[in-house]
Protein backbone atom coordinates (compact mmCIF):
# COMPACT_ATOMS: atom_id res chain seq x y z
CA UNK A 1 -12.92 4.98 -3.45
CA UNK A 2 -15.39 4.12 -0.34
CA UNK A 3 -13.78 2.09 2.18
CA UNK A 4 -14.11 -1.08 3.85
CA UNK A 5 -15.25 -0.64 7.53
CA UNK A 6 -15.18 -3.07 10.28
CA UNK A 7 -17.80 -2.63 12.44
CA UNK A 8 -17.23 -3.90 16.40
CA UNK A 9 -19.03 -4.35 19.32
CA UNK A 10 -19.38 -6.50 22.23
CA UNK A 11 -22.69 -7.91 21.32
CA UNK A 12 -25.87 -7.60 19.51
CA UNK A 13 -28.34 -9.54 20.74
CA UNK A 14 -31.78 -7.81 21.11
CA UNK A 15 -31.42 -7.87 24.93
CA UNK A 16 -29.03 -4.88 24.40
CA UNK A 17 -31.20 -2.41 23.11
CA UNK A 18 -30.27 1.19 21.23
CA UNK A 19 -26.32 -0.27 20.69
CA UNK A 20 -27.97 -3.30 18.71
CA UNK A 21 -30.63 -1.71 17.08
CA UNK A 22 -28.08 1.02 15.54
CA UNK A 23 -24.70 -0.78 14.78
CA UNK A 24 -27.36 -2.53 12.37
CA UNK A 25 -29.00 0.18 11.12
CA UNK A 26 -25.67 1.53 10.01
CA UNK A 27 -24.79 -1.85 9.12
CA UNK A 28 -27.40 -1.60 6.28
CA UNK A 29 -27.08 1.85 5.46
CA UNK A 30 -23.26 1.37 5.05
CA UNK A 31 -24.42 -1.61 2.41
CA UNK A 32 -27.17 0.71 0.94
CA UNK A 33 -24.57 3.25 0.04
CA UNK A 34 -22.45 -0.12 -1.76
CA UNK A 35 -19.72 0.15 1.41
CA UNK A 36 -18.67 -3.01 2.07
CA UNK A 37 -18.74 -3.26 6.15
CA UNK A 38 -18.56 -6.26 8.51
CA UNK A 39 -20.06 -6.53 12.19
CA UNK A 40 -17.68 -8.21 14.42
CA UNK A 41 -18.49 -9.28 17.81
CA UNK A 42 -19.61 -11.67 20.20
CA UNK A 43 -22.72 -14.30 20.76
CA UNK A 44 -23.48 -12.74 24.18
CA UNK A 45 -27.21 -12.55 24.61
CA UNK A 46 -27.33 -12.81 28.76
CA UNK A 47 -26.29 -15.38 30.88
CA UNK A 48 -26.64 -17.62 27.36
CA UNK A 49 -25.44 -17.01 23.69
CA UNK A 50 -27.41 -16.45 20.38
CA UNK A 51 -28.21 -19.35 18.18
CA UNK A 52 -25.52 -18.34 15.45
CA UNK A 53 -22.50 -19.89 13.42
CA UNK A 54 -19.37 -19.23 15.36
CA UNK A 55 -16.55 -17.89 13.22
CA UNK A 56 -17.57 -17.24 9.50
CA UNK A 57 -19.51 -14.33 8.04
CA UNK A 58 -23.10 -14.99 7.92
CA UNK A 59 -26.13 -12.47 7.22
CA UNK A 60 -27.96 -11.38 10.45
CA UNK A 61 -30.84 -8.95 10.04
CA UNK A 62 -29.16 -8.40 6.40
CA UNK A 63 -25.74 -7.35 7.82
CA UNK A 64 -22.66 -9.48 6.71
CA UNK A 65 -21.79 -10.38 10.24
CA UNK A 66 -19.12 -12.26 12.23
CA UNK A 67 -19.53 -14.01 15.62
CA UNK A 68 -17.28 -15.32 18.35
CA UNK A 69 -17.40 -17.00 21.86
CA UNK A 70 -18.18 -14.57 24.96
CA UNK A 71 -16.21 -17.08 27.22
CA UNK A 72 -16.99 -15.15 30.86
CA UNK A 73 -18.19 -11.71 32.11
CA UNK A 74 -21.69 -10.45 30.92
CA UNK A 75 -20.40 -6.51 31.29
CA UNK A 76 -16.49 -7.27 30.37
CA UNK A 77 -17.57 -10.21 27.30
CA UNK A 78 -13.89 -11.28 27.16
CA UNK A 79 -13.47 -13.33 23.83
CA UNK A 80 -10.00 -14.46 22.77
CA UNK A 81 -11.50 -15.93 19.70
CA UNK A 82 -12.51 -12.13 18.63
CA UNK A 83 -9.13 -10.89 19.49
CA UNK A 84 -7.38 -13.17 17.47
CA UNK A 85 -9.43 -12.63 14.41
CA UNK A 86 -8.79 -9.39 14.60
CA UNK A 87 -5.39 -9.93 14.51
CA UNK A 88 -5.43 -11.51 11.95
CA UNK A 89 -8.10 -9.73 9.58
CA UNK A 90 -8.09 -6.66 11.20
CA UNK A 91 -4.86 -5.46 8.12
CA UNK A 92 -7.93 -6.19 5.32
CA UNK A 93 -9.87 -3.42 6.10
CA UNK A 94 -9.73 0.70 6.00
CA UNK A 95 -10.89 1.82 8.93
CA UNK A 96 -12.50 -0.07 12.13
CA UNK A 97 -15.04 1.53 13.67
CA UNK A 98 -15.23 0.64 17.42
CA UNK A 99 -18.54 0.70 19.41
CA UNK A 100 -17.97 0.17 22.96
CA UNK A 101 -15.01 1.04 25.34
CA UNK A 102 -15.33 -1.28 28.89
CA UNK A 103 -14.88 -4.09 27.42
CA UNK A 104 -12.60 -6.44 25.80
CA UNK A 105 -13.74 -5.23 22.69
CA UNK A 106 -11.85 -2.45 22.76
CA UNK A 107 -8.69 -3.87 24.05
CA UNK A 108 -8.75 -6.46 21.70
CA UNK A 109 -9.36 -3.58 18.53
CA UNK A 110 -6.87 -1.21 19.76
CA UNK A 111 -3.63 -3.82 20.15
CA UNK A 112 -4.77 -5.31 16.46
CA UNK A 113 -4.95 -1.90 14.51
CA UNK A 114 -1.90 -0.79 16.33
CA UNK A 115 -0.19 -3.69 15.38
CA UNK A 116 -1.28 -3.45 11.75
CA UNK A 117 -1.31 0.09 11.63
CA UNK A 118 -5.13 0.78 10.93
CA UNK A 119 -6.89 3.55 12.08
CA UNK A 120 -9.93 3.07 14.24
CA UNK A 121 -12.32 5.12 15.76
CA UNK A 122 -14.65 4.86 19.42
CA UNK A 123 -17.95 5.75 20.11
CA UNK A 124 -18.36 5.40 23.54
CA UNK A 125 -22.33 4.86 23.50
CA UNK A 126 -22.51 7.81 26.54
CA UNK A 127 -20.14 5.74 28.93
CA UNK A 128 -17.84 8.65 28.95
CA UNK A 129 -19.77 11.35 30.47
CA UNK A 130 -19.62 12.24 34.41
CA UNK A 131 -23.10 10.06 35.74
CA UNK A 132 -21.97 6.97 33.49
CA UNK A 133 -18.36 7.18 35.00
CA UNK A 134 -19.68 7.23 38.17
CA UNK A 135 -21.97 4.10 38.05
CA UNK A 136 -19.51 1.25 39.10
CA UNK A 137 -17.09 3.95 39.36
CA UNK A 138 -14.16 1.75 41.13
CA UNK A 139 -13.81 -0.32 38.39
CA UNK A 140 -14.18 2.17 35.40
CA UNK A 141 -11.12 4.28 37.08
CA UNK A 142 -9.65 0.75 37.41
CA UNK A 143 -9.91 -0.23 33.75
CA UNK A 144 -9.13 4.10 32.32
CA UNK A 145 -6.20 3.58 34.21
CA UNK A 146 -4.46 0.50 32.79
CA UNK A 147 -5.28 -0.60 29.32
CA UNK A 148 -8.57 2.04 28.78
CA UNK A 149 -6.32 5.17 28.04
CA UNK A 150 -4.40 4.07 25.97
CA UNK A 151 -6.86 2.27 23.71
CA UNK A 152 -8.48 5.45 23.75
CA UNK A 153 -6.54 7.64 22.88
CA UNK A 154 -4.96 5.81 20.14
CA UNK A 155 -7.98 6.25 18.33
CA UNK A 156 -7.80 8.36 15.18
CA UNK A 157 -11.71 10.48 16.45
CA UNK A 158 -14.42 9.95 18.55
CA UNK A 159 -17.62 9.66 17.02
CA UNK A 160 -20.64 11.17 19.65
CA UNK A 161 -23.96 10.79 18.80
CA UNK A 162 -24.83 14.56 20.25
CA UNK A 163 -23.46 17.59 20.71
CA UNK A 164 -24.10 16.92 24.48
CA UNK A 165 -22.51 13.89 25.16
CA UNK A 166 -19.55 15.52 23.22
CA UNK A 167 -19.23 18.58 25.53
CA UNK A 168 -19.51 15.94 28.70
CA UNK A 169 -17.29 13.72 27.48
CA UNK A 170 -14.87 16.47 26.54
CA UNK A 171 -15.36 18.33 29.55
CA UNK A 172 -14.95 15.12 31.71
CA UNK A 173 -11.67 13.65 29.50
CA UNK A 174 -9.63 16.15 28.34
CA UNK A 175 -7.34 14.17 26.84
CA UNK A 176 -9.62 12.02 24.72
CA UNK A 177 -9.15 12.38 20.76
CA UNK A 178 -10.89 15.11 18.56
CA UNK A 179 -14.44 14.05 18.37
CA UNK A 180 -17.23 14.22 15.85
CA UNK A 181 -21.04 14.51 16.47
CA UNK A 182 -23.02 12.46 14.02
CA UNK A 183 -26.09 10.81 15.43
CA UNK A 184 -27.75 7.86 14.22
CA UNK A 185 -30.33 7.16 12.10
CA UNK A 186 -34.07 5.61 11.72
CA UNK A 187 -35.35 3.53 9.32
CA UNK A 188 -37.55 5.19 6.57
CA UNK A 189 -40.40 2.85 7.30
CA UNK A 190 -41.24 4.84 10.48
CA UNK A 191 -41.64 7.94 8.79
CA UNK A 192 -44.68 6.19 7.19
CA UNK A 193 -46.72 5.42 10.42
CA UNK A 194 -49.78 6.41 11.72
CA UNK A 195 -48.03 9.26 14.38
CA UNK A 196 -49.49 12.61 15.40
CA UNK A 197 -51.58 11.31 18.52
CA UNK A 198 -53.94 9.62 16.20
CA UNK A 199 -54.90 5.59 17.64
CA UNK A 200 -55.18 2.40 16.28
CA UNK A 201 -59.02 1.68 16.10
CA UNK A 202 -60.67 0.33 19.03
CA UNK A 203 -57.99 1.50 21.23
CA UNK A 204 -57.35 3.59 23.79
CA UNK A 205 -54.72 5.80 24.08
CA UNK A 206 -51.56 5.15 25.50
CA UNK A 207 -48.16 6.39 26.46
CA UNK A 208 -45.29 3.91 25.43
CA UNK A 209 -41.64 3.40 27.22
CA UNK A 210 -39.80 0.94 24.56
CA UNK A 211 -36.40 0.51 26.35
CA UNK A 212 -34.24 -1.84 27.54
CA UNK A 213 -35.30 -2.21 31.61
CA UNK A 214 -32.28 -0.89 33.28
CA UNK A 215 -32.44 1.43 36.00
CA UNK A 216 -31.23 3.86 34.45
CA UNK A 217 -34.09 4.04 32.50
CA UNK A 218 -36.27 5.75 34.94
CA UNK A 219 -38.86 3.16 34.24
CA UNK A 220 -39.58 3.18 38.30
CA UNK A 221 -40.10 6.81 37.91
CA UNK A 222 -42.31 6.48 35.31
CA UNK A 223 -44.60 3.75 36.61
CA UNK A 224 -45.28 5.86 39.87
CA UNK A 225 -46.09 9.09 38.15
CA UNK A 226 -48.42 6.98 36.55
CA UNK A 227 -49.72 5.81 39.27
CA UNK A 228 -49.97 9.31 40.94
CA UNK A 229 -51.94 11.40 37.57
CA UNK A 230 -54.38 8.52 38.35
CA UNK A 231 -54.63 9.24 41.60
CA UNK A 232 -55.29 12.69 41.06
CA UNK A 233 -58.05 12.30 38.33
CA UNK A 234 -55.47 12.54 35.75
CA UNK A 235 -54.77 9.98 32.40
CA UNK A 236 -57.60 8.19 33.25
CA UNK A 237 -58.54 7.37 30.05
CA UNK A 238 -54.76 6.12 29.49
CA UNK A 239 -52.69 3.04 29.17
CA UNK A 240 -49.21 2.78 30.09
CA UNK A 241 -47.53 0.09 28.26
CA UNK A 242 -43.76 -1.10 28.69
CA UNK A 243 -42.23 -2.74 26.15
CA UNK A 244 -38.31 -4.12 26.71
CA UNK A 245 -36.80 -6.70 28.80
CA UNK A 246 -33.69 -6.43 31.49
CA UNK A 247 -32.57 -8.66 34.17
CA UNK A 248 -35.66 -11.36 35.50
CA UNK A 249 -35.51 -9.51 39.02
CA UNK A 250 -35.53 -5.68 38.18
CA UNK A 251 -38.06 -6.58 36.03
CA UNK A 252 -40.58 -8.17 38.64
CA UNK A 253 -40.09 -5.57 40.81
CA UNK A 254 -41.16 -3.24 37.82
CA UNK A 255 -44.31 -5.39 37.52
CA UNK A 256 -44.55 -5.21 41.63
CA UNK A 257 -44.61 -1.67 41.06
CA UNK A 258 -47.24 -1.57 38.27
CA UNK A 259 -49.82 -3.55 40.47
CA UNK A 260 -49.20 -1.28 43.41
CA UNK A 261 -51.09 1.37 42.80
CA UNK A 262 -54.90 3.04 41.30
CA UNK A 263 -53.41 2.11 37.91
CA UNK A 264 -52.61 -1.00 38.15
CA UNK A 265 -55.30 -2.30 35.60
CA UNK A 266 -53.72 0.14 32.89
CA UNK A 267 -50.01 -0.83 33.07
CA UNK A 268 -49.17 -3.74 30.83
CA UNK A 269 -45.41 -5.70 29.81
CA UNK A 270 -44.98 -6.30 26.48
CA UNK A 271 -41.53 -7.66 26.57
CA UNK A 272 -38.71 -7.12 23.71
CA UNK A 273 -40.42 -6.66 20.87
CA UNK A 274 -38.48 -6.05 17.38
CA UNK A 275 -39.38 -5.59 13.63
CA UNK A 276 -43.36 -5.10 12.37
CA UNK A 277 -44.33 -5.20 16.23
CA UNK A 278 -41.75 -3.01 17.34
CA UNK A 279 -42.55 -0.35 14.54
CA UNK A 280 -46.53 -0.65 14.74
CA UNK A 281 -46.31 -0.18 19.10
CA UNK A 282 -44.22 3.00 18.56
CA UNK A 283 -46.94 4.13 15.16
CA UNK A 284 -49.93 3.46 17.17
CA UNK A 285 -48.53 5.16 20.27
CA UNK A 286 -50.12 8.76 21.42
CA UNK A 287 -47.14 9.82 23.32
CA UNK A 288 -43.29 8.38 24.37
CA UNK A 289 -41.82 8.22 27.30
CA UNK A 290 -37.86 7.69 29.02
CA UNK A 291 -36.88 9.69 32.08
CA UNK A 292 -33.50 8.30 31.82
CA UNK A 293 -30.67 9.32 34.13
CA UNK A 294 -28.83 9.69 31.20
CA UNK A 295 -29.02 9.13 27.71
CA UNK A 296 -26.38 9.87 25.31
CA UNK A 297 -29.12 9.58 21.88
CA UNK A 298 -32.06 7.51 22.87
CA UNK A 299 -32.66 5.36 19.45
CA UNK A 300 -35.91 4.65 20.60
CA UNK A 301 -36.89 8.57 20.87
CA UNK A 302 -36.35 9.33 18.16
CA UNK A 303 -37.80 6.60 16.17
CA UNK A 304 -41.22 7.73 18.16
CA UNK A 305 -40.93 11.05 16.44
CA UNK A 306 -40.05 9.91 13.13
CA UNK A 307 -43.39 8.30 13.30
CA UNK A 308 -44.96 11.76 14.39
CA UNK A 309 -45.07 10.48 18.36
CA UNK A 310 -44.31 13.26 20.64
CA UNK A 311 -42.31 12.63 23.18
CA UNK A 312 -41.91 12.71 27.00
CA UNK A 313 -38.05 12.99 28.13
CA UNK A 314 -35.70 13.75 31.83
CA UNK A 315 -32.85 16.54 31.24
CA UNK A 316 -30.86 13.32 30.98
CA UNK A 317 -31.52 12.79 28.07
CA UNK A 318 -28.92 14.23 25.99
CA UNK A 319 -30.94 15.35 23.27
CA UNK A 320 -33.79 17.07 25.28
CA UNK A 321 -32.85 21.03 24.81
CA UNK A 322 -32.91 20.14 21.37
CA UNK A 323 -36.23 18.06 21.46
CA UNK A 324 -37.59 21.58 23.92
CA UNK A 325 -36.65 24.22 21.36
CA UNK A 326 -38.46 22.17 18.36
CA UNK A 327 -41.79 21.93 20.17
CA UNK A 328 -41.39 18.43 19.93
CA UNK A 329 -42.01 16.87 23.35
CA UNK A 330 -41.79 18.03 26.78
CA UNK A 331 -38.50 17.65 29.27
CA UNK A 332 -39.52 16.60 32.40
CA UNK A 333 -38.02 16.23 35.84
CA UNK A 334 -38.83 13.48 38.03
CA UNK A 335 -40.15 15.74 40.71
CA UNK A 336 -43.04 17.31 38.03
CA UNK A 337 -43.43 13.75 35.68
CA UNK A 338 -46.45 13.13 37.38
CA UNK A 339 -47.86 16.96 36.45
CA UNK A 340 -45.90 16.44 32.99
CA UNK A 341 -48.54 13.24 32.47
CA UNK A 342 -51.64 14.82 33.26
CA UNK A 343 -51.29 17.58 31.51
CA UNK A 344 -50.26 16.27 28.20
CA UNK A 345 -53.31 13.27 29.08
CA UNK A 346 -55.81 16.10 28.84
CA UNK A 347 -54.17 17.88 25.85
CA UNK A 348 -54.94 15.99 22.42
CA UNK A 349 -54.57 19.30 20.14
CA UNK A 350 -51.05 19.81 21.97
CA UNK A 351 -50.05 16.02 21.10
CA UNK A 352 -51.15 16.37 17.67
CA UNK A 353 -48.91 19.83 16.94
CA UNK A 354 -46.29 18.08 18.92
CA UNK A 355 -46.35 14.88 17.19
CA UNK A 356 -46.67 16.97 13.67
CA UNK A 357 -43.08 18.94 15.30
CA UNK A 358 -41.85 16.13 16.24
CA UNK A 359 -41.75 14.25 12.63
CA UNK A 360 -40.59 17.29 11.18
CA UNK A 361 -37.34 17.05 13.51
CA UNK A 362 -36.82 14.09 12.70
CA UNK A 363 -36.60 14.24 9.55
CA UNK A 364 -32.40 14.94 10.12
CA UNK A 365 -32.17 11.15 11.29
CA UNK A 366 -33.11 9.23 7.83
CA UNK A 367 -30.43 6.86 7.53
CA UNK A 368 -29.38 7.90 4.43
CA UNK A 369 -28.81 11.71 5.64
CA UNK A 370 -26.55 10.28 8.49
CA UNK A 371 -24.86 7.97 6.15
CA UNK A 372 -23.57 10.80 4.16
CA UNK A 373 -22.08 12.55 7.30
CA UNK A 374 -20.62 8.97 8.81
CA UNK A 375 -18.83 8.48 5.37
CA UNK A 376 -17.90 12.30 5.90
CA UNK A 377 -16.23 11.04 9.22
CA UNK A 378 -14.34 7.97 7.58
CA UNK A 379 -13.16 9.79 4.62
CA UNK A 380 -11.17 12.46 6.92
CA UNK A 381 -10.12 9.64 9.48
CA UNK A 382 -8.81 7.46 6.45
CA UNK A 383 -7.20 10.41 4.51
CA UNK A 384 -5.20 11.42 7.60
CA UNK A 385 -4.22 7.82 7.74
CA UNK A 386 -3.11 7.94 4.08
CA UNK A 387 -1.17 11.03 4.68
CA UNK A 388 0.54 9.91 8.15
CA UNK A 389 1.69 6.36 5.88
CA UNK A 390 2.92 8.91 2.75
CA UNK A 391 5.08 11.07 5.67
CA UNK A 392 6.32 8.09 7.38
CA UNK A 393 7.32 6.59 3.87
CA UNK A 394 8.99 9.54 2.74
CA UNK A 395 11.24 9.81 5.82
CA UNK A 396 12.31 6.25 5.67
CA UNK A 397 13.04 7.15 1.73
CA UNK A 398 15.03 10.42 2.90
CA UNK A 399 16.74 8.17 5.47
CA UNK A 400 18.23 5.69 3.14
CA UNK A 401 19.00 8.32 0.64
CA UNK A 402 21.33 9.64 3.56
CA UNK A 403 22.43 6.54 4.08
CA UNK A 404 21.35 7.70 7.82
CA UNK A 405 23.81 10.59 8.20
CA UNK A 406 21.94 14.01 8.84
């Protein structure tokens, strides 16, 4: 029998980026493959909250989904209304799949299915690994040291996304649960685009960074290599085109950036875009870039190379030996992203194998392929469940038999 997952995070508003985009990608491929799963979390979008119906199940983006009240704190998105649904609800499901862990998400997950004795697991979306636990590092150490650990490591596995941001994790936490890799998936539309270098007519080329603008994105990084291939003759031809949004005054200072320099005419903001403009910027795109200080996946990655995109990536980026031994980009440190640019500006035939590589890859991240492995992951999480509840029920049998003398 397949289970019934609960799926919860702190948010989903576009804003939020790769965490959105794939808690409802899985949210749909759960449904595809007839598992019933819920989306529980809050109306957080910013400083203000997402137009939605507070506390029923509604359909958003096709997902049965359930929203509650983010009361205060934009990074903690405490929500007592949350926590007491789960309380109360948490008992009607199988499994709950936790995405998420500083916040009161996972406070509020971990005291319910402990409570009602259901097994959940965390994916920590990279915040585990040593350069995440050292951004705001005070407070993280604050937070692993009360509540965190033990909502952790109550959980029945750890789901990672890559085989490096397992090994970091793992490395950094040796205490955390056993973990499983299974990454996420793209939607098969992509794998239909136009890809392999190839431009949308009357265009000119251009490289694309779809991400939200954090600075850990490396956008900076990007914009001034940018600026310096131009400068050197290089990517003339080129556009550089940013598409994402991020906090109003990082993101001037971005656009400061972009007019400060001999490319200035070439850089352009598209702002968060999502569904048929989201997939037909990454299709018509000649090359991808995020030089991320780290990355645990990158959604947006590989959703460029499922549409035959090759892409540009920092060692960050926790899936760029892999993307390196497939031919399928380049890995690029910030010191050489200038040289990276240039080069790959003034090699179409290299784009176009790349790109060709690149879909091939991807080919491992259809949605339905991941699905199979996810429901791989839930089956042994809820069988050891099943078994712990038998072994506990037999004892308490053996124990009245005995009438409690051993």
């Amino acid at each position: 029998m397949l289970p019934r997952v609960l799926q919860v995070i702190p948010a989903i508003a576009p804003r939020y980026g790769g965490p959105s985009v794939a808690v409802l990608g899985m949210g749909r491929a759960l449904r595809a493959a007839r598992v019933w799963t819920v989306v529980a979390t809050t109306d957080a979008d910013g400083p203000g909250h997402l137009d939605v119906p507070l506390g029923e199940i509604v359909a958003h983006d096709d997902v049965p989904s359930i929203f509650f009240r983010r009361l205060y704190s934009e990074s903690f998105k405490w929500s007592p209304g949350l926590a007491r649904w789960l309380m109360a609800h948490v008992a009607e499901f199988d499994l709950v799949h936790v995405h998420g862990v500083f916040s009161h998400v996972l406070i509020a997950t971990a005291r319910a299915c402990r409570v009602r004795g259901v097994p959940y697991i965390v994916r920590p979306l990279g915040t585990l690994d040593p350069w995440s636990l050292a951004r705001h590092g005070w407070r993280k150490q604050v937070l692993l040291r009360g509540w965190g650990r033990r909502a952790i490591a109550g959980a029945a596995a750890m789901h990672f996304t890559s085989d490096e941001e397992r090994r970091l994790a793992t490395t950094t936490l040796p205490w955390l649960p056993p973990g499983e890799v299974v990454p996420l998936g793209v939607e098969d539309g992509l794998f239909a685009g136009v890809g392999n270098g190839r431009e949308a007519p009357g265009a000119s080329p251009y490289i694309l960074s779809l991400a939200r603008l954090d600075p850990k994105k490396g956008i900076n990084r990007l914009i001034g290599a940018f600026h310096e291939a131009t400068g050197r003759g290089g990517c003339r031809d080129w556009r550089l085109v940013i598409a994402g949004d991020g906090e109003p005054g990082y993101v001037q200072a971005l656009q400061a950036l972009a007019q400060a320099g001999p490319a200035a005419p070439r850089i352009t903001f598209e702002g968060w875009v999502t569904g048929d403009a989201r997939r037909a910027l990454i299709q018509q795109a000649s090359v991808f870039a995020l030089p991320s200080s780290q990355e645990n996946f990158g959604i947006g990655v590989v959703e460029a190379m499922a549409a035959g995109v090759p892409v540009i990536v920092s060692p960050g980026v926790n899936l760029a030996l892999e993307i390196e031994a497939a031919e399928a980009g380049w890995v690029a440190r910030a010191e050489t992203l200038a040289e990276s640019l240039a080069a790959v500006c003034a090699s179409p035939a290299e784009i176009r194998a790349r790109g060709a590589a690149a879909r091939q890859w991807a080919e491992q991240y259809r949605w339905p392929r991941v699905t199979r492995a996810l429901l791989d992951l839930y089956a042994d999480v809820a069988g050891r469940a099943e078994r712990a509840e038998r072994a506990a029920t037999d004892a308490r049998r053996s124990l009245v038999a005995t009438d409690g003398r051993f």
